[in-house]
C-alpha atoms as a PDB file:
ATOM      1  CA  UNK A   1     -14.424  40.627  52.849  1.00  0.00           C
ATOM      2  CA  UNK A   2     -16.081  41.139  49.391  1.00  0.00           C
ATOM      3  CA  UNK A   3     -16.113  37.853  47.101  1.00  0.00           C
ATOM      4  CA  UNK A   4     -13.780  38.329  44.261  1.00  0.00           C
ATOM      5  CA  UNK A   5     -13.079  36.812  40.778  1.00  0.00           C
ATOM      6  CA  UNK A   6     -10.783  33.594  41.495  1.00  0.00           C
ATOM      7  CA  UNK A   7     -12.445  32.821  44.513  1.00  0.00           C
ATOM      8  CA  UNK A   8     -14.442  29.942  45.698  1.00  0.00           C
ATOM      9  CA  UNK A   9     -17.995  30.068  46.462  1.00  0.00           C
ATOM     10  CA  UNK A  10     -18.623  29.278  50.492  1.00  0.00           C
ATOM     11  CA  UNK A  11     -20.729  26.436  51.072  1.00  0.00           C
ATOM     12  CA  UNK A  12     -23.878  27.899  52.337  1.00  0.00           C
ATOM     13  CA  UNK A  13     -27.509  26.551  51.571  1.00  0.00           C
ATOM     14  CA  UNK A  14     -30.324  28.652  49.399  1.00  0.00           C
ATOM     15  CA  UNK A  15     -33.825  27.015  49.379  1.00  0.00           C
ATOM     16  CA  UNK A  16     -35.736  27.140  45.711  1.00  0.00           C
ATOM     17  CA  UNK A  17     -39.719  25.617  45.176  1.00  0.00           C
ATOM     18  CA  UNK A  18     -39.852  22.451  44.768  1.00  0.00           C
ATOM     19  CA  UNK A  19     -42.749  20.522  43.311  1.00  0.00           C
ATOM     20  CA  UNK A  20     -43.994  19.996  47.185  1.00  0.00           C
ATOM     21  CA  UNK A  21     -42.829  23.302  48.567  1.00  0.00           C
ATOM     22  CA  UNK A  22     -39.165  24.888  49.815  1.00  0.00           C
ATOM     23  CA  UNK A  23     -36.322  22.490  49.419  1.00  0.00           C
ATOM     24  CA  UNK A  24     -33.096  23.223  50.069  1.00  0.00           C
ATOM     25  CA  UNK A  25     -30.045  23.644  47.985  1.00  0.00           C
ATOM     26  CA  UNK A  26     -26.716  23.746  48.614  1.00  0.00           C
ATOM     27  CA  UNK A  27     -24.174  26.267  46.769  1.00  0.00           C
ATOM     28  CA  UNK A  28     -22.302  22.396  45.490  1.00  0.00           C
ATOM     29  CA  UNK A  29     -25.809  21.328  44.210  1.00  0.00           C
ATOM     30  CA  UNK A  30     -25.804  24.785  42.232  1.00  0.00           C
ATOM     31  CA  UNK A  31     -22.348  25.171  41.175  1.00  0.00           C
ATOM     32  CA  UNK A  32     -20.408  22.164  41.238  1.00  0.00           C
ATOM     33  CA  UNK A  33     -19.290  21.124  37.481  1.00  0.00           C
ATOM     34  CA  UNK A  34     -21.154  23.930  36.005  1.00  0.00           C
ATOM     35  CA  UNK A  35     -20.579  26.879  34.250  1.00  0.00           C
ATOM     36  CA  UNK A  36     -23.672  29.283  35.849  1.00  0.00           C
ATOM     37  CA  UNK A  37     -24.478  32.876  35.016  1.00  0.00           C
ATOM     38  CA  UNK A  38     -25.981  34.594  38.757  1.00  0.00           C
ATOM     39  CA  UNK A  39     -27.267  37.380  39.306  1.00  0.00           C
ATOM     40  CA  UNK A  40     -28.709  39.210  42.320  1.00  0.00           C
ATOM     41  CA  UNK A  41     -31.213  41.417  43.579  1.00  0.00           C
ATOM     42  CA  UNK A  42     -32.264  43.442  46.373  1.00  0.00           C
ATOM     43  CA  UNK A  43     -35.826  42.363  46.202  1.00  0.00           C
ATOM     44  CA  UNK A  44     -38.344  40.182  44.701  1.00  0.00           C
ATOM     45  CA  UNK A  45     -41.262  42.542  43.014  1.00  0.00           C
ATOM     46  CA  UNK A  46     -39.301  45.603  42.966  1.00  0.00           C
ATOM     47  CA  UNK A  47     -39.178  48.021  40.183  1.00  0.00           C
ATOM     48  CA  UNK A  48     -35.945  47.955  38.495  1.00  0.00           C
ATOM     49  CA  UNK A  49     -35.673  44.001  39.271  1.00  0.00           C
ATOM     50  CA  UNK A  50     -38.623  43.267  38.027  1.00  0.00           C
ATOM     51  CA  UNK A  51     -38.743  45.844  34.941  1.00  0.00           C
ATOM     52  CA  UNK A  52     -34.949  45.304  33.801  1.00  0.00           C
ATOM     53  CA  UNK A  53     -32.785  42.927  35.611  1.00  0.00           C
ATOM     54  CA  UNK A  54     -34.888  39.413  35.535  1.00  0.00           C
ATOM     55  CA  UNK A  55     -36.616  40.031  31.869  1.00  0.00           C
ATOM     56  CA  UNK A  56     -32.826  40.641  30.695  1.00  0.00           C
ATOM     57  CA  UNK A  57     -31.672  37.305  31.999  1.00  0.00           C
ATOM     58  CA  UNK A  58     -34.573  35.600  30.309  1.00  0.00           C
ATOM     59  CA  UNK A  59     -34.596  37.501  27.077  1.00  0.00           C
ATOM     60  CA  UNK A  60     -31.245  35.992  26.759  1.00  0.00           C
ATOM     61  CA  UNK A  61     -31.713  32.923  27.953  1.00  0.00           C
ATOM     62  CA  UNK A  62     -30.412  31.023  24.924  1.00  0.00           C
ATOM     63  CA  UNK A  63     -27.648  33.061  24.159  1.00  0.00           C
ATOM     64  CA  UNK A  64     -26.324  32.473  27.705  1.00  0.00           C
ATOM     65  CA  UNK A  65     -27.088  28.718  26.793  1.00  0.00           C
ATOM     66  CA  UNK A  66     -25.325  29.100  23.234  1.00  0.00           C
ATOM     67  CA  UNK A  67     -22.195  30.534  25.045  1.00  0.00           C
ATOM     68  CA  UNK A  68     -21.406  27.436  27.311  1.00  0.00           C
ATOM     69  CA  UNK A  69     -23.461  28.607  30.508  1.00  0.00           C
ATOM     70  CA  UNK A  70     -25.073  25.359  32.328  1.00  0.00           C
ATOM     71  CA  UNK A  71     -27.997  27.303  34.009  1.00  0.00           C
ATOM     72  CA  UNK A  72     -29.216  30.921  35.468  1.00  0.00           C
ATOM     73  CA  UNK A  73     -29.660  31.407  39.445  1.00  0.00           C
ATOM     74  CA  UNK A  74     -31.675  34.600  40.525  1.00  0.00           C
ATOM     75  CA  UNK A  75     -31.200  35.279  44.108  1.00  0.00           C
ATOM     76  CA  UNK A  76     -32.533  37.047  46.467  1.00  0.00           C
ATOM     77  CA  UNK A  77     -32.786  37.798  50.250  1.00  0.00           C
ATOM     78  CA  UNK A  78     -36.662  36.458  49.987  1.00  0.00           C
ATOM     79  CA  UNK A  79     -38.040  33.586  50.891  1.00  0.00           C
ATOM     80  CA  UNK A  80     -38.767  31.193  48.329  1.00  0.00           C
ATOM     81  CA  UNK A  81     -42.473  31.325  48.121  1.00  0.00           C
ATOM     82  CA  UNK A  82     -41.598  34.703  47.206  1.00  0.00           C
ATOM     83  CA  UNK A  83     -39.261  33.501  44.747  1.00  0.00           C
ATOM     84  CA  UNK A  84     -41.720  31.200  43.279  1.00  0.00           C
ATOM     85  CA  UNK A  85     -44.583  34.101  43.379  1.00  0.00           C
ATOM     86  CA  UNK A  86     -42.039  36.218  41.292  1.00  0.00           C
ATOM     87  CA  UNK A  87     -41.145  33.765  39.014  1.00  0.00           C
ATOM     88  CA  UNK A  88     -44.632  33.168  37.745  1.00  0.00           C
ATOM     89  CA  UNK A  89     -45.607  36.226  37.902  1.00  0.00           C
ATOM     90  CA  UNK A  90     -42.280  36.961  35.361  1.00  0.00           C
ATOM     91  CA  UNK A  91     -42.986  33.736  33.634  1.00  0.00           C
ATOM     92  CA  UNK A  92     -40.228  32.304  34.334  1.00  0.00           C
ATOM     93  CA  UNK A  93     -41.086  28.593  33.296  1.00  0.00           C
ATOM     94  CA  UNK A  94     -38.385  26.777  34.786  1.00  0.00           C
ATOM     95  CA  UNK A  95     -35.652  28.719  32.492  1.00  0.00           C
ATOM     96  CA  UNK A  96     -33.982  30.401  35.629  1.00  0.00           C
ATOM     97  CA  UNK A  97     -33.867  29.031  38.875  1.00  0.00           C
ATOM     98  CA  UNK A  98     -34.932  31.622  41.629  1.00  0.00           C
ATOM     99  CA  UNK A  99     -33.106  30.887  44.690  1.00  0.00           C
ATOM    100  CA  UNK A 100     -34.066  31.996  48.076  1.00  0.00           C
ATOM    101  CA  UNK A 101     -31.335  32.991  50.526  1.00  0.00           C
ATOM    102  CA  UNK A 102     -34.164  34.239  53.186  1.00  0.00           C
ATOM    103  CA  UNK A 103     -31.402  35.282  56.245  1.00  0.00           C
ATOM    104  CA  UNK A 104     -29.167  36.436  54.005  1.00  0.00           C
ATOM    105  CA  UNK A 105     -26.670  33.671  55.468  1.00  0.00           C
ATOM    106  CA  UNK A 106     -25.162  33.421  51.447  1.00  0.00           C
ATOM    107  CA  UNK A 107     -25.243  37.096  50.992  1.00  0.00           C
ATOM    108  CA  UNK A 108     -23.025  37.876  53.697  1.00  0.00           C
ATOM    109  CA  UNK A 109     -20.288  35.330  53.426  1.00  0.00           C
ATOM    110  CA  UNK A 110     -19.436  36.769  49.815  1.00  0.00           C
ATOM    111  CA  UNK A 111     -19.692  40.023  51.309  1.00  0.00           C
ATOM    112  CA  UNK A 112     -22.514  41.339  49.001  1.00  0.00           C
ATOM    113  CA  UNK A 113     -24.962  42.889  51.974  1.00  0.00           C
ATOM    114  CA  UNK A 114     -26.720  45.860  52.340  1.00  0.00           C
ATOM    115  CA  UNK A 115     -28.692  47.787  54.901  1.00  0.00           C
ATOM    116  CA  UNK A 116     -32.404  48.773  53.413  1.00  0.00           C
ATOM    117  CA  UNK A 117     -33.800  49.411  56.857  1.00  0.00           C
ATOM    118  CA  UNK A 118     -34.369  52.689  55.346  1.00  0.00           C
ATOM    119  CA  UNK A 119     -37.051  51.743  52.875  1.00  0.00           C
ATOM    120  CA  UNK A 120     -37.739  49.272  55.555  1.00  0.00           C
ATOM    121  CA  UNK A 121     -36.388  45.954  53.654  1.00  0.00           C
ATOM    122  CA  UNK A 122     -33.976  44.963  56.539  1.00  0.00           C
ATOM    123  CA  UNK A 123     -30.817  43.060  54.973  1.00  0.00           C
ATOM    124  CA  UNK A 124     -30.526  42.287  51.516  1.00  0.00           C
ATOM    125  CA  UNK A 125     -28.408  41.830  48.773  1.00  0.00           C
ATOM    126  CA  UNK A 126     -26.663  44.359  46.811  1.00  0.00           C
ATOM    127  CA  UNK A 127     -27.199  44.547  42.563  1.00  0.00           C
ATOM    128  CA  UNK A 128     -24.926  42.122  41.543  1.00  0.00           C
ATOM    129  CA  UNK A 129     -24.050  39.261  38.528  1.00  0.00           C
ATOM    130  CA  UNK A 130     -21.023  36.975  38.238  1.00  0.00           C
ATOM    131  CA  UNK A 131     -20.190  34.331  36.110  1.00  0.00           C
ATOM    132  CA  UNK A 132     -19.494  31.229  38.325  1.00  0.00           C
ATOM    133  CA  UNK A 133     -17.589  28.031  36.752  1.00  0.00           C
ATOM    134  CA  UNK A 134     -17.240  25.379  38.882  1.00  0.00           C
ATOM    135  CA  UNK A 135     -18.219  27.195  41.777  1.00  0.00           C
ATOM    136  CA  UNK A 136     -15.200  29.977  41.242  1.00  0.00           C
ATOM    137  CA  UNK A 137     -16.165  33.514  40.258  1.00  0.00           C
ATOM    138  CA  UNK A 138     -14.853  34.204  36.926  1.00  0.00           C
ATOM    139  CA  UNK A 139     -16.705  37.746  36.743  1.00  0.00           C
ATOM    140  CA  UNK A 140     -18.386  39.965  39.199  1.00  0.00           C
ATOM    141  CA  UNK A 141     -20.208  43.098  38.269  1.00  0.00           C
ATOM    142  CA  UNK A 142     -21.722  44.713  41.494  1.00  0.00           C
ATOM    143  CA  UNK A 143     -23.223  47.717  41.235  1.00  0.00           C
ATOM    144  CA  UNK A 144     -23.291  51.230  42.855  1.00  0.00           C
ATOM    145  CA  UNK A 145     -26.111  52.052  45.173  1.00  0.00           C
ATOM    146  CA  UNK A 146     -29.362  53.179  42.776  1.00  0.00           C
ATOM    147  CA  UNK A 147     -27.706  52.074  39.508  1.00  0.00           C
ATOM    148  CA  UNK A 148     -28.351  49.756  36.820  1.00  0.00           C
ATOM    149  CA  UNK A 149     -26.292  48.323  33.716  1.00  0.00           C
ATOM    150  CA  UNK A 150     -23.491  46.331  35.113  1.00  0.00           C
ATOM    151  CA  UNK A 151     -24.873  43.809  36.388  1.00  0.00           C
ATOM    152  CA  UNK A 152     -26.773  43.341  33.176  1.00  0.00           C
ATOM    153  CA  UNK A 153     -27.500  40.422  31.281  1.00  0.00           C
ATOM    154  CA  UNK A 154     -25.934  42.007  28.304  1.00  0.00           C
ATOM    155  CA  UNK A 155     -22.945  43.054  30.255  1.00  0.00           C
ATOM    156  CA  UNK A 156     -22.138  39.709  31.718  1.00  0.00           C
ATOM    157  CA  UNK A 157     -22.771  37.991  27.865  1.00  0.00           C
ATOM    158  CA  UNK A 158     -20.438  40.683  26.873  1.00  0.00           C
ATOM    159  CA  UNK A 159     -18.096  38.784  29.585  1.00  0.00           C
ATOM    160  CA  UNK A 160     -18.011  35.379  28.497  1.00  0.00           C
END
C-alpha cells in the first residue's frame, strides 16, 4: 500500500555520512518534531536528479527555511558513500541531508518502489517529494514514470 497524506511515517532506519563514516538514522531521528521537506530519487548521479531535482532543493534552500521547514532529506536507494560522493560533488555543504536507504527497506514500506532491472539499477525509489511534519505526510507528489515537475522544489514550496 502506497504512503498517503495523513499517514505516519514507518519506523525504518536510513544511514547518512557521518564525520567517521555511515551512521545510522532512524525515520524518529529525521522526523520527529520537525517540519521536513523530502524528496526522492531513483539514483544518485543520474541525469535528471542530478541536473534538476537536487540543485532545485538547494536553490531554494532558504525559502524552504523562510516557510517553517526544519530541514531537507534527499533519499535514495544508494548507499551512503554514494550519498556523500553526490553531495560533494553537488555541493551540498551540509544544507540537505542525503540519506541512504541502500535495501530499499524505507522505500518499500511507504510503497514508493520500482523495478529498474531494465537499465540494470535493481530496486529503487520512484520520483517523489512530500512534505513531512512530525513524521505525517502532509503532501506527496510522486511522479509518473520518465517525468519531471511534481516532485519539484517549486511545486512542493508552492504546497506549503
Amino acid at each position: 500500500m502506497t504512503i498517503k497524506p495523513g499517514d505516519t511515517l514507518p519506523e525504518a532506519t536510513l544511514s547518512i555520512m557521518g564525520e567517521k563514516g555511515p551512521q545510522s538514522a532512524t525515520t524518529s531521528d529525521l522526523f520527529k518534531g520537525k517540519t521536513v521537506a523530502v524528496f526522492a530519487v531513483p539514483g544518485a548521479f543520474t541525469p535528471t536528479c542530478s541536473a534538476k531535482h537536487l540543485p532545485g532543493f538547494l536553490e531554494h534552500t532558504e525559502d524552504f527555511k523562510a516557510k517553517g521547514v526544519d530541514s531537507i532529506v534527499c533519499l535514495s536507494v544508494n548507499d551512503a558513500f554514494v550519498m556523500n560522493a553526490w553531495g560533494k560533488d553537488q555541493n551540498v555543504g551540509g544544507r540537505i541531508v542525503m540519506a541512504a536507504d541502500g535495501s530499499a527497506d524505507f522505500t518499500r514500506k511507504i510503497g514508493l518502489e520500482m523495478d529498474a532491472s531494465k537499465f540494470g539499477m535493481g530496486t529503487r525509489s520512484q520520483r517523489y517529494s512530500m512534505l513531512v511534519k512530525d513524521g505525517v505526510v502532509e503532501k506527496l507528489n510522486v511522479e509518473e514514470p520518465g517525468a519531471f515537475g511534481a516532485s519539484s522544489a517549486e511545486t512542493l514550496l508552492g504546497q506549503i
